[in-house]
N, C-alpha and C. Protein backbone atom coordinates (compact mmCIF):
# COMPACT_ATOMS: atom_id res chain seq x y z
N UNK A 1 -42.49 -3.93 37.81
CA UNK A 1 -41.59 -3.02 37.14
C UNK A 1 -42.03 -1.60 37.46
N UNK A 2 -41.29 -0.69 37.88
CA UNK A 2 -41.59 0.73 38.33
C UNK A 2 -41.78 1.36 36.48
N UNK A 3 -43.09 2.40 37.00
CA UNK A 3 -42.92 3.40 36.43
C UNK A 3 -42.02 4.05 35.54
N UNK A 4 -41.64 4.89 34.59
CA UNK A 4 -41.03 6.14 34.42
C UNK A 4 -41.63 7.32 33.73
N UNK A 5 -40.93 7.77 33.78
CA UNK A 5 -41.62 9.65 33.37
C UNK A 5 -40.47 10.04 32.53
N UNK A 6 -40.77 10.84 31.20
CA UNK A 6 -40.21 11.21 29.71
C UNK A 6 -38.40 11.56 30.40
N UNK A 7 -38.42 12.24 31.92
CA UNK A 7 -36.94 12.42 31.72
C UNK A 7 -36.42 11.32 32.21
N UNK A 8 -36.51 10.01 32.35
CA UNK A 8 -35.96 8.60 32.84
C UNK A 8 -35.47 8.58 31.56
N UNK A 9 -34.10 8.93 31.06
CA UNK A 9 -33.73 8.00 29.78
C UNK A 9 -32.10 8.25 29.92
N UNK A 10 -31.56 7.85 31.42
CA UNK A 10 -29.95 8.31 31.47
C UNK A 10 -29.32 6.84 30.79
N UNK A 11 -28.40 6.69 30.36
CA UNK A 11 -27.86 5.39 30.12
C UNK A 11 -27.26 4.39 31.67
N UNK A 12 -27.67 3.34 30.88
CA UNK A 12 -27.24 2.10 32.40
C UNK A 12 -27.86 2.48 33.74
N UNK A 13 -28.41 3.45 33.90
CA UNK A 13 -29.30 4.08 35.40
C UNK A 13 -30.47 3.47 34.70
N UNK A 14 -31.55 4.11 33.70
CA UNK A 14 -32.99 4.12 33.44
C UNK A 14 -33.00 3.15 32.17
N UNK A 15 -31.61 2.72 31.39
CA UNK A 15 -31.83 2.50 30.09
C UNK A 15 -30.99 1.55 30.24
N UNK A 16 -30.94 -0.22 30.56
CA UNK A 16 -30.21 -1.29 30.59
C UNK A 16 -29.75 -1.48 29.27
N UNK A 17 -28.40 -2.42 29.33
CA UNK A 17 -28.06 -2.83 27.92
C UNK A 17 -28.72 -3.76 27.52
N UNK A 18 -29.16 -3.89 26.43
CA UNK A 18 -29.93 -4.43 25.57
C UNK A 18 -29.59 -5.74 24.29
N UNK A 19 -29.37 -6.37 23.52
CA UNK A 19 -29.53 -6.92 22.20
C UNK A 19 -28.11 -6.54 21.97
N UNK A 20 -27.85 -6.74 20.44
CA UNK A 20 -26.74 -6.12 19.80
C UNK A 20 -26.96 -5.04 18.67
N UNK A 21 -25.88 -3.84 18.94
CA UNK A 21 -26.09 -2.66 17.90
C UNK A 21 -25.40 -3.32 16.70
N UNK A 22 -26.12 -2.63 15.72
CA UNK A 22 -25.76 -2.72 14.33
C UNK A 22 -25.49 -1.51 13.78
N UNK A 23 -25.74 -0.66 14.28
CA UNK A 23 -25.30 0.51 13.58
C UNK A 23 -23.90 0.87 13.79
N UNK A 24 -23.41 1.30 12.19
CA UNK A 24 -22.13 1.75 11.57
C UNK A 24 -21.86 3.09 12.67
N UNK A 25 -22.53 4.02 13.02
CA UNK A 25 -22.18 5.21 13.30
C UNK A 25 -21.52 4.86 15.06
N UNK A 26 -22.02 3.45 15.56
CA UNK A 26 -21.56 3.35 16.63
C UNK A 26 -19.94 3.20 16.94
N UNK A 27 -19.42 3.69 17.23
CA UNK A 27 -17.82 3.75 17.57
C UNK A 27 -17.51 1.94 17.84
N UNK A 28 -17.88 1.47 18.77
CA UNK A 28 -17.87 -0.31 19.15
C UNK A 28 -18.20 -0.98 17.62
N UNK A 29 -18.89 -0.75 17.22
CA UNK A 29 -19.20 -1.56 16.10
C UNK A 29 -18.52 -1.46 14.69
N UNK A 30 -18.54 0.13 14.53
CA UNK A 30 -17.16 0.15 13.66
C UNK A 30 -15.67 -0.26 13.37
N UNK A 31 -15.69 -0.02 14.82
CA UNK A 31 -14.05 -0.76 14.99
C UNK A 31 -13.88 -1.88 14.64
N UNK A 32 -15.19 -2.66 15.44
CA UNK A 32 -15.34 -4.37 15.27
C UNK A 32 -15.40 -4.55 13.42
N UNK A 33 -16.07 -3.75 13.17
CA UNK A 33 -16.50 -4.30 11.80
C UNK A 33 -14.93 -3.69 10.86
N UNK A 34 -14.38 -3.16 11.40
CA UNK A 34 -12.99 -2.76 10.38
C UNK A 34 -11.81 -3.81 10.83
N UNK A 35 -11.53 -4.14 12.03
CA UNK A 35 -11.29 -5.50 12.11
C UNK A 35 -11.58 -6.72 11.44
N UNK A 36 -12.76 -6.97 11.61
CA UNK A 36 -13.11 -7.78 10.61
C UNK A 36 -13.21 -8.06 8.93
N UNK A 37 -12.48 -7.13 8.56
CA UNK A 37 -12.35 -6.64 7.21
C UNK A 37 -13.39 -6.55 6.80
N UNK A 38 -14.15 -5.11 7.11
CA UNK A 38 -15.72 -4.89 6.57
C UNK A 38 -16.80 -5.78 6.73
N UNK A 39 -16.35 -6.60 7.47
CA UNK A 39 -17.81 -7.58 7.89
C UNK A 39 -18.44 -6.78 8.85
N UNK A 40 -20.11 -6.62 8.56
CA UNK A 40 -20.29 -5.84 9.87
C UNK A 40 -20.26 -6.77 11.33
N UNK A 41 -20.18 -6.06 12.00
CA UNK A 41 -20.01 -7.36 13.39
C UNK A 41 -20.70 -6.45 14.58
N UNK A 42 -21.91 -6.76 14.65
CA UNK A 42 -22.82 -5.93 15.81
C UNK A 42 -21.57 -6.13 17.26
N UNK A 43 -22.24 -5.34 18.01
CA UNK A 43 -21.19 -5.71 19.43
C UNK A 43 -22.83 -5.02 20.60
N UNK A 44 -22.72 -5.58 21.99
CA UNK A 44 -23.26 -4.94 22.89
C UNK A 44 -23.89 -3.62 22.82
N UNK A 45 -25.20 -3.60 22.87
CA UNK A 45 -25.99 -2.42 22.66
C UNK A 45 -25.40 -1.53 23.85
N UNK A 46 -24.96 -0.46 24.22
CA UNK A 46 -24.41 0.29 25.33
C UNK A 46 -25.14 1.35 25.01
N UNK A 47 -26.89 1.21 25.05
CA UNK A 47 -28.01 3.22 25.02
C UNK A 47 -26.79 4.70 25.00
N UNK A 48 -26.88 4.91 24.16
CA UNK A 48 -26.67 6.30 24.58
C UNK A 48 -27.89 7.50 24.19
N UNK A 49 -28.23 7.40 25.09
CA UNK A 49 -29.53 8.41 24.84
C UNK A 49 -29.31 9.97 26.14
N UNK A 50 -29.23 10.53 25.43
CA UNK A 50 -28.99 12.08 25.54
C UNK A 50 -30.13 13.08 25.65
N UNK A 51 -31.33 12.21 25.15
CA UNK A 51 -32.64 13.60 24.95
C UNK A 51 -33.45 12.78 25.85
N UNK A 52 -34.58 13.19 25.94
CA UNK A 52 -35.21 12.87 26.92
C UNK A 52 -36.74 12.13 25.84
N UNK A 53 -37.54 11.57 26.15
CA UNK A 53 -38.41 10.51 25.31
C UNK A 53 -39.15 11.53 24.83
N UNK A 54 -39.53 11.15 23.54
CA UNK A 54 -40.45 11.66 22.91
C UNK A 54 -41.61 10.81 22.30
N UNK A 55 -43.23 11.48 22.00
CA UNK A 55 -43.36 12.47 22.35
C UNK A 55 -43.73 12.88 23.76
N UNK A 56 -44.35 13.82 24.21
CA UNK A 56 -44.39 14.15 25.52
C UNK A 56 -44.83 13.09 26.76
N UNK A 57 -45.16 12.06 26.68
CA UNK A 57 -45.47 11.32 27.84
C UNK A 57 -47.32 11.74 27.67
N UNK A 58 -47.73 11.44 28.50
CA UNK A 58 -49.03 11.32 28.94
C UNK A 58 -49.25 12.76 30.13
N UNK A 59 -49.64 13.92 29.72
CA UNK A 59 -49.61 15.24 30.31
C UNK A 59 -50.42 15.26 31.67
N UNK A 60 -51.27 14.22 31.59
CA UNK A 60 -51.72 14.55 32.89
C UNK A 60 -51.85 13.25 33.89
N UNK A 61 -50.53 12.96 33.31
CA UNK A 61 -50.32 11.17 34.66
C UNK A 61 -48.74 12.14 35.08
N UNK A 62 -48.50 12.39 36.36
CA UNK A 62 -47.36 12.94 36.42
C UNK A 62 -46.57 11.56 37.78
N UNK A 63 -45.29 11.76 37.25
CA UNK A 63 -44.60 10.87 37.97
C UNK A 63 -43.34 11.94 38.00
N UNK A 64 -43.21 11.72 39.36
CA UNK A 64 -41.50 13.15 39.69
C UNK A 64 -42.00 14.50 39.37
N UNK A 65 -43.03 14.95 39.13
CA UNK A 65 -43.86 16.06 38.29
C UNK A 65 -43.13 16.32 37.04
N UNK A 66 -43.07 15.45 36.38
CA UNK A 66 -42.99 14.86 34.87
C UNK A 66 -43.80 13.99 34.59
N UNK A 67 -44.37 14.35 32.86
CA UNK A 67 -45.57 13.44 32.20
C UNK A 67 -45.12 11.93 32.21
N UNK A 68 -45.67 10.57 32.76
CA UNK A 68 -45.68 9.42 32.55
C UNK A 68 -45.80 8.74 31.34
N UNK A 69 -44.67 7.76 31.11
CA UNK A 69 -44.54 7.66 29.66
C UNK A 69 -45.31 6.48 29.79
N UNK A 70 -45.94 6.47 28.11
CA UNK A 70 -47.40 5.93 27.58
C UNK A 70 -46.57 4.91 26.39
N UNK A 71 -47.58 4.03 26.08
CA UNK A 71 -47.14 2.69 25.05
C UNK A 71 -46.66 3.82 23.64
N UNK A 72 -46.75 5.25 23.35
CA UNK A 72 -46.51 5.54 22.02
C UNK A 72 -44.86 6.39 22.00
N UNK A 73 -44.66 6.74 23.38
CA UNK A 73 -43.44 7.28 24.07
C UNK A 73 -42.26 6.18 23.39
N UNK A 74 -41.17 7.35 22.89
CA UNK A 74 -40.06 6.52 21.88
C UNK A 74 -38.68 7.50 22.36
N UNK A 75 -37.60 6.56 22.49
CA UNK A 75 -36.60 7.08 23.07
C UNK A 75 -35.67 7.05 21.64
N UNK A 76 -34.79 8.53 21.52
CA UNK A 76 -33.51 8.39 20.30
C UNK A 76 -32.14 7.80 21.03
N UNK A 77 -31.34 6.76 20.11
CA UNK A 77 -30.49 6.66 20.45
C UNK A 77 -29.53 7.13 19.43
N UNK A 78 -28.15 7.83 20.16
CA UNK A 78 -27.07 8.94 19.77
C UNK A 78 -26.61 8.05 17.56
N UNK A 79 -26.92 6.73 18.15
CA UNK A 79 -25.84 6.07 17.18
C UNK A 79 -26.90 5.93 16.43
N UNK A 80 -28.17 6.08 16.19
CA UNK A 80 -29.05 6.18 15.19
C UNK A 80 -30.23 5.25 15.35
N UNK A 81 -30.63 4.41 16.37
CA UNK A 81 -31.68 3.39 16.95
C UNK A 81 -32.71 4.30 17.86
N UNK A 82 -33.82 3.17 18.05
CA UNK A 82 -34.91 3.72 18.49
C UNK A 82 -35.24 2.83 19.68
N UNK A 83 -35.84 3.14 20.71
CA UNK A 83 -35.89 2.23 22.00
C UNK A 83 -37.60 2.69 22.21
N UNK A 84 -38.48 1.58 22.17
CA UNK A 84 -39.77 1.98 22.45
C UNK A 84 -40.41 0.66 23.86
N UNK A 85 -41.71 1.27 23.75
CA UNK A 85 -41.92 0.63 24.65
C UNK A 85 -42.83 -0.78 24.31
N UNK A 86 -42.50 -1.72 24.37
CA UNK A 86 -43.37 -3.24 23.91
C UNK A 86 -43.89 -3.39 24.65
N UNK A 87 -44.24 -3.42 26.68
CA UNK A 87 -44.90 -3.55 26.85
C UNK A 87 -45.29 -2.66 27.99
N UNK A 88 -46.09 -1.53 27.96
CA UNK A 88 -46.31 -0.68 29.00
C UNK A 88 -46.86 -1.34 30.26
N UNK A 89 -46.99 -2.37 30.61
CA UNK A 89 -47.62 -2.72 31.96
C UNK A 89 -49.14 -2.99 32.06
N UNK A 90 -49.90 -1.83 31.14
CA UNK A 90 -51.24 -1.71 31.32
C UNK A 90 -51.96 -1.72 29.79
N UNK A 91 -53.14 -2.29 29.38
CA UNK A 91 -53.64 -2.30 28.51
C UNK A 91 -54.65 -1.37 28.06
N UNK A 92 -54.76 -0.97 29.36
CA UNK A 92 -55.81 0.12 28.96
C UNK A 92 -56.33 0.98 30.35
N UNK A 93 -55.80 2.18 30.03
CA UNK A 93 -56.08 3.24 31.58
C UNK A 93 -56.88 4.76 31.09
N UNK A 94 -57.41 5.04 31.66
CA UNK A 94 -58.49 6.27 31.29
C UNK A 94 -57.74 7.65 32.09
N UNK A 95 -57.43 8.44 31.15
CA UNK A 95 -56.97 9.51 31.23
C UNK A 95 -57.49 10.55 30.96
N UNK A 96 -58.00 11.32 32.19
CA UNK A 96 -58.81 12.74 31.61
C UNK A 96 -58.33 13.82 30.81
């Protein structure tokens, strides 16, 4: 699995679809769930992530000359979810 660095977070390029959203604020899921007469009804996670990961990546691993994102690196998503990282690749790397 390649790398990324804090600005990798475009949707469907850096950020695959995922699980199912549950959140109300998502446009897909609302609809679904007003259809359904207020049942909520998750639908296809579709990322929309707009900011770039926080917090800063790892300052002195640079990838693209951007900080390399680290196991504590957490991405916002628009509709109110959080995308982190479960498994960074490495268990343990020494960083000066």
């Amino acid at each position: 699995m390649p790398a990324a660095n804090l600005m990798d977070h475009i949707p469907l390029v850096n950020i695959p679809t995922f699980g199912m959203c549950q959140s109300l604020a998502n446009p897909t899921v609302a609809a679904a769930t007003a259809a359904a007469l207020g049942v909520l009804t998750p639908m296809l996670c579709i990322p929309a992530t707009a900011t770039p990961w926080i917090p800063g990546g790892a300052p002195t691993v640079l990838l693209g000359n951007m900080p390399a994102l680290d196991a504590n690196s957490t991405l916002m998503c628009t509709w109110g979810g959080v995308i982190k990282i479960l498994m960074p690749g490495q268990v343990q790397m020494l960083i000066p």
